[in-house]
C-alpha atoms as a PDB file:
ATOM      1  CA  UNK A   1       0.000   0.000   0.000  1.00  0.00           C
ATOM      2  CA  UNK A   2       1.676   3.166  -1.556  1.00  0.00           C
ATOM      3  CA  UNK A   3       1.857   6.190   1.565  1.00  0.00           C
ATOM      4  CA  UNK A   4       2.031   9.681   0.274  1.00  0.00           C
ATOM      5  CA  UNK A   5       3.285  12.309   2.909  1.00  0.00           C
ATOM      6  CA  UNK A   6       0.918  15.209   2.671  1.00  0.00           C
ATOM      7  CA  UNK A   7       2.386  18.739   1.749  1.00  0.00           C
ATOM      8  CA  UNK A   8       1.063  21.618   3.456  1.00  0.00           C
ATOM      9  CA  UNK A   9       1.129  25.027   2.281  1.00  0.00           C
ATOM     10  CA  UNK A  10       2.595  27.550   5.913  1.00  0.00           C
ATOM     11  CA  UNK A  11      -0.617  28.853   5.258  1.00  0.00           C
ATOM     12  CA  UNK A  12      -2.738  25.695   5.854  1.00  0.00           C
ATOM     13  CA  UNK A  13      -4.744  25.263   9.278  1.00  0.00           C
ATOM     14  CA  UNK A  14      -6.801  22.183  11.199  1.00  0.00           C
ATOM     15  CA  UNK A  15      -9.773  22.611  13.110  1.00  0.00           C
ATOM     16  CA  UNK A  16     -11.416  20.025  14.790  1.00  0.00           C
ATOM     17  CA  UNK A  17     -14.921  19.248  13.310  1.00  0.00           C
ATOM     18  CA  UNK A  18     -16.128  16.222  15.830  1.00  0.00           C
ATOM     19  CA  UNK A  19     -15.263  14.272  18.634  1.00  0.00           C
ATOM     20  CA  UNK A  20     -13.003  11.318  18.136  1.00  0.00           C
ATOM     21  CA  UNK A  21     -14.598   8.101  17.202  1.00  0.00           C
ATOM     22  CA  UNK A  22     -13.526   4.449  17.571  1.00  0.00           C
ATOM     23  CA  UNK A  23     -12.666   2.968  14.563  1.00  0.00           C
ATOM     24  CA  UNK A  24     -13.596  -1.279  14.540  1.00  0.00           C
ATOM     25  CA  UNK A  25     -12.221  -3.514  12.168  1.00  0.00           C
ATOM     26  CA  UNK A  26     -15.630  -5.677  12.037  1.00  0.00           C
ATOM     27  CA  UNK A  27     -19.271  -4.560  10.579  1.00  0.00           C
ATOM     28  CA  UNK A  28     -20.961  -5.363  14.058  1.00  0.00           C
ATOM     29  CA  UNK A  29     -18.696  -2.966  15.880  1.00  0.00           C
ATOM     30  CA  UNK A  30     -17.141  -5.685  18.318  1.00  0.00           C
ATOM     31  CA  UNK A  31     -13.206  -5.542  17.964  1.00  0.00           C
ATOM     32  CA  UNK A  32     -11.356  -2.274  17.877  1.00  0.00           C
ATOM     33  CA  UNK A  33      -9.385  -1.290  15.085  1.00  0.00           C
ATOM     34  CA  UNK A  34      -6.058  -1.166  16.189  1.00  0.00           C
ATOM     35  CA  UNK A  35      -2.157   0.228  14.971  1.00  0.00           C
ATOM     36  CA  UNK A  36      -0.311  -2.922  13.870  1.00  0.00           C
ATOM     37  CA  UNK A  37       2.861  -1.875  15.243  1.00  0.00           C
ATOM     38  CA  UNK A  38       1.862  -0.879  18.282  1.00  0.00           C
ATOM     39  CA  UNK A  39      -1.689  -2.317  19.206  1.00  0.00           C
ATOM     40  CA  UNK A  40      -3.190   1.405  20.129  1.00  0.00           C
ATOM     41  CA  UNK A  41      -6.688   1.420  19.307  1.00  0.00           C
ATOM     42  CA  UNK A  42      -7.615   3.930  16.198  1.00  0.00           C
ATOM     43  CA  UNK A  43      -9.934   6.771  16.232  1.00  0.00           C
ATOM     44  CA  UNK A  44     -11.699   8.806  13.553  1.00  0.00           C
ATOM     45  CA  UNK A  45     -11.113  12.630  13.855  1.00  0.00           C
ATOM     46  CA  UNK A  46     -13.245  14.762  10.892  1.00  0.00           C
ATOM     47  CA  UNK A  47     -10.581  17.827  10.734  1.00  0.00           C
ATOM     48  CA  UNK A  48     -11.413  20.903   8.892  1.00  0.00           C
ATOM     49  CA  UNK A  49      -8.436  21.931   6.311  1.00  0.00           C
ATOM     50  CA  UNK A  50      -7.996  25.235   5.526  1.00  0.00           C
ATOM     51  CA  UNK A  51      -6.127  26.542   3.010  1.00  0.00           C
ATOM     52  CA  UNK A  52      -6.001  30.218   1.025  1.00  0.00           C
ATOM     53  CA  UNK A  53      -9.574  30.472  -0.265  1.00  0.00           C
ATOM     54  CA  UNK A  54     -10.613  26.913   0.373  1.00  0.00           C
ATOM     55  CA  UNK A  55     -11.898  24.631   3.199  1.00  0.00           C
ATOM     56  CA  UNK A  56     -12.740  20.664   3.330  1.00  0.00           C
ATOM     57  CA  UNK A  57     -13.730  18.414   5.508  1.00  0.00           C
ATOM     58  CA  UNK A  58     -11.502  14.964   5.663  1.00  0.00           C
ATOM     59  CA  UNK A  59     -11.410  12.357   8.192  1.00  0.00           C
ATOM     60  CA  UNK A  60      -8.258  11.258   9.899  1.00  0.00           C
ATOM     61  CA  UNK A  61      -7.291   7.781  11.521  1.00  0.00           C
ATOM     62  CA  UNK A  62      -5.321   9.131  14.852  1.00  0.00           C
ATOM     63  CA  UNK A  63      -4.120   5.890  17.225  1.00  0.00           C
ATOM     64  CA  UNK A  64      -5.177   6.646  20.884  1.00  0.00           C
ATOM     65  CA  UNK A  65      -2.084   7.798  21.754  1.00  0.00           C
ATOM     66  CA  UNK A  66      -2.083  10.388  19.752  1.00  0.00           C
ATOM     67  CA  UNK A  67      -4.920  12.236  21.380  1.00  0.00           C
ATOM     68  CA  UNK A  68      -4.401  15.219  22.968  1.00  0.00           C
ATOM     69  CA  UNK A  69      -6.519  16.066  26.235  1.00  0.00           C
ATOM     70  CA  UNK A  70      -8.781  19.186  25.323  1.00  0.00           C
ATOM     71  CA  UNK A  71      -9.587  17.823  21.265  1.00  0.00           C
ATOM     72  CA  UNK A  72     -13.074  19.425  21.021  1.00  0.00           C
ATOM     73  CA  UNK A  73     -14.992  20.831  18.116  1.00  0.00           C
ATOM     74  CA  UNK A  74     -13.642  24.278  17.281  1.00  0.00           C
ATOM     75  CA  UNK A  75     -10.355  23.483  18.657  1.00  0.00           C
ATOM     76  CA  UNK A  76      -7.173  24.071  16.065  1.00  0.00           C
ATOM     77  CA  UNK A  77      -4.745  21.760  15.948  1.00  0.00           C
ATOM     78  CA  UNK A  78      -2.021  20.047  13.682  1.00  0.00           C
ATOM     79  CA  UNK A  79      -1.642  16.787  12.394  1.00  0.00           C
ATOM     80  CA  UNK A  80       1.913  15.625  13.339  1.00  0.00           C
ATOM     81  CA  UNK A  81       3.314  12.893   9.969  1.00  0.00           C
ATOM     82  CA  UNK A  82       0.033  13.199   8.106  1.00  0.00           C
ATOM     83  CA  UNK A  83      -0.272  10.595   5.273  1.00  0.00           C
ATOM     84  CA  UNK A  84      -2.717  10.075   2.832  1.00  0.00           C
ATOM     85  CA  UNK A  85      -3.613   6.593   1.253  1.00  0.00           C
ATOM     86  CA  UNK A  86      -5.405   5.879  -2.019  1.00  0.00           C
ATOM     87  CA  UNK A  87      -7.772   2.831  -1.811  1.00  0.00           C
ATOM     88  CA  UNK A  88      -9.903   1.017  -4.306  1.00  0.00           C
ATOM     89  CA  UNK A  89     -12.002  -2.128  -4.516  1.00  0.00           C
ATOM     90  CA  UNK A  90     -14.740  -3.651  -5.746  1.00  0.00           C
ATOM     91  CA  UNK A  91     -18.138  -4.140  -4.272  1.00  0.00           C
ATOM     92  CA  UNK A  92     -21.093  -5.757  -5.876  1.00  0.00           C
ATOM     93  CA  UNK A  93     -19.465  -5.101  -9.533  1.00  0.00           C
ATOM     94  CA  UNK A  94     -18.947  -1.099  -8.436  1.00  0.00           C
ATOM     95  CA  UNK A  95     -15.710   0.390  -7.962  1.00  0.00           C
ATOM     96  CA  UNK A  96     -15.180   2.257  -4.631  1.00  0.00           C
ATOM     97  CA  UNK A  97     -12.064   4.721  -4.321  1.00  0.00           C
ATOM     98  CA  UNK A  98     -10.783   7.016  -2.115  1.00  0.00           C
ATOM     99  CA  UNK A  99      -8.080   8.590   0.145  1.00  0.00           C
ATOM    100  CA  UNK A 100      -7.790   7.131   3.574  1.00  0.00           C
ATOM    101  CA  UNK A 101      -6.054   9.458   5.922  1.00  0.00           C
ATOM    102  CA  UNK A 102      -3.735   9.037   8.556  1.00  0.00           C
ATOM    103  CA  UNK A 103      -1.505  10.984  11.326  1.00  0.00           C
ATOM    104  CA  UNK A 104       0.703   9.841  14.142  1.00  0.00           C
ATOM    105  CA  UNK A 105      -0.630  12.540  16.717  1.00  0.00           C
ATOM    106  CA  UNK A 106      -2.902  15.515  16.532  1.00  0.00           C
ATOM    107  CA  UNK A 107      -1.028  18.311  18.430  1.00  0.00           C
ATOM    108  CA  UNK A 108      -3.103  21.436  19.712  1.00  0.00           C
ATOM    109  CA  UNK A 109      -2.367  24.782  18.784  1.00  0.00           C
ATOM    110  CA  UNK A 110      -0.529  26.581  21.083  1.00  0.00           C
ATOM    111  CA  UNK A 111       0.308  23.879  23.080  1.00  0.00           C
ATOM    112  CA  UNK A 112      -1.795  22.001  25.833  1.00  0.00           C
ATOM    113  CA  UNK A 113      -5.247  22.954  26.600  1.00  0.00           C
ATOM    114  CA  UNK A 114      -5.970  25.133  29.766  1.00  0.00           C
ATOM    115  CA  UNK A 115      -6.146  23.162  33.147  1.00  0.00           C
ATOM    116  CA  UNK A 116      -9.709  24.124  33.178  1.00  0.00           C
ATOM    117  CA  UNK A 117     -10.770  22.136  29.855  1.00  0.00           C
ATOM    118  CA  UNK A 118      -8.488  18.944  31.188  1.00  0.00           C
ATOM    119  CA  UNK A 119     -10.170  18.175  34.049  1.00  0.00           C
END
């Protein structure tokens, strides 16, 4: 599977669009998807991208680790080694594509969240 390093422009900013949700590895939502190097369970994190005159929605694959305490909707933050992944397959004779995205750690702007949001 071919991993493309995204290139941001020093322009480019993340904010976070939902909470982060578990990602399973099974239709019925029994067994946690989890890093196969490590064994951290994986989460789904829709991140805004903005960029010049343009914003998009994507979804990221962040391993628990990688969660910062205080990731809330509206928060900024950067995605740290942020790769993108095209997929493809067939399904019922119709092709499926996409880009699966993927970072190692989602790092808040300006550095750790007030006390007050920790807690």
């Amino acid at each position: 599977m071919a991993r493309i390093r995204v290139g941001l422009l020093p322009s480019t900013s993340f904010m976070v669009g939902n909470m982060a949700v578990p990602k399973y590895s099974d239709a019925e939502k029994t067994q946690f998807a989890t890093d196969r190097e490590t064994g951290a369970k994986l989460f789904t994190v829709t991140l805004f991208l903005m960029e010049e005159d343009r914003a998009e929605a994507m979804k990221v694959t962040v391993p628990e680790t990688g969660l910062p305490n205080g990731l809330k909707p509206g928060v900024p933050v950067i995605p740290v080694e942020l790769f993108a992944t095209p997929w493809a397959r067939i399904f019922n004779g119709s092709l499926s594509d996409g880009i699966a995205y993927r970072a190692d750690r989602l790092d808040l702007v300006g550095g750790s969240a007030p006390a007050s949001e920790t807690a």
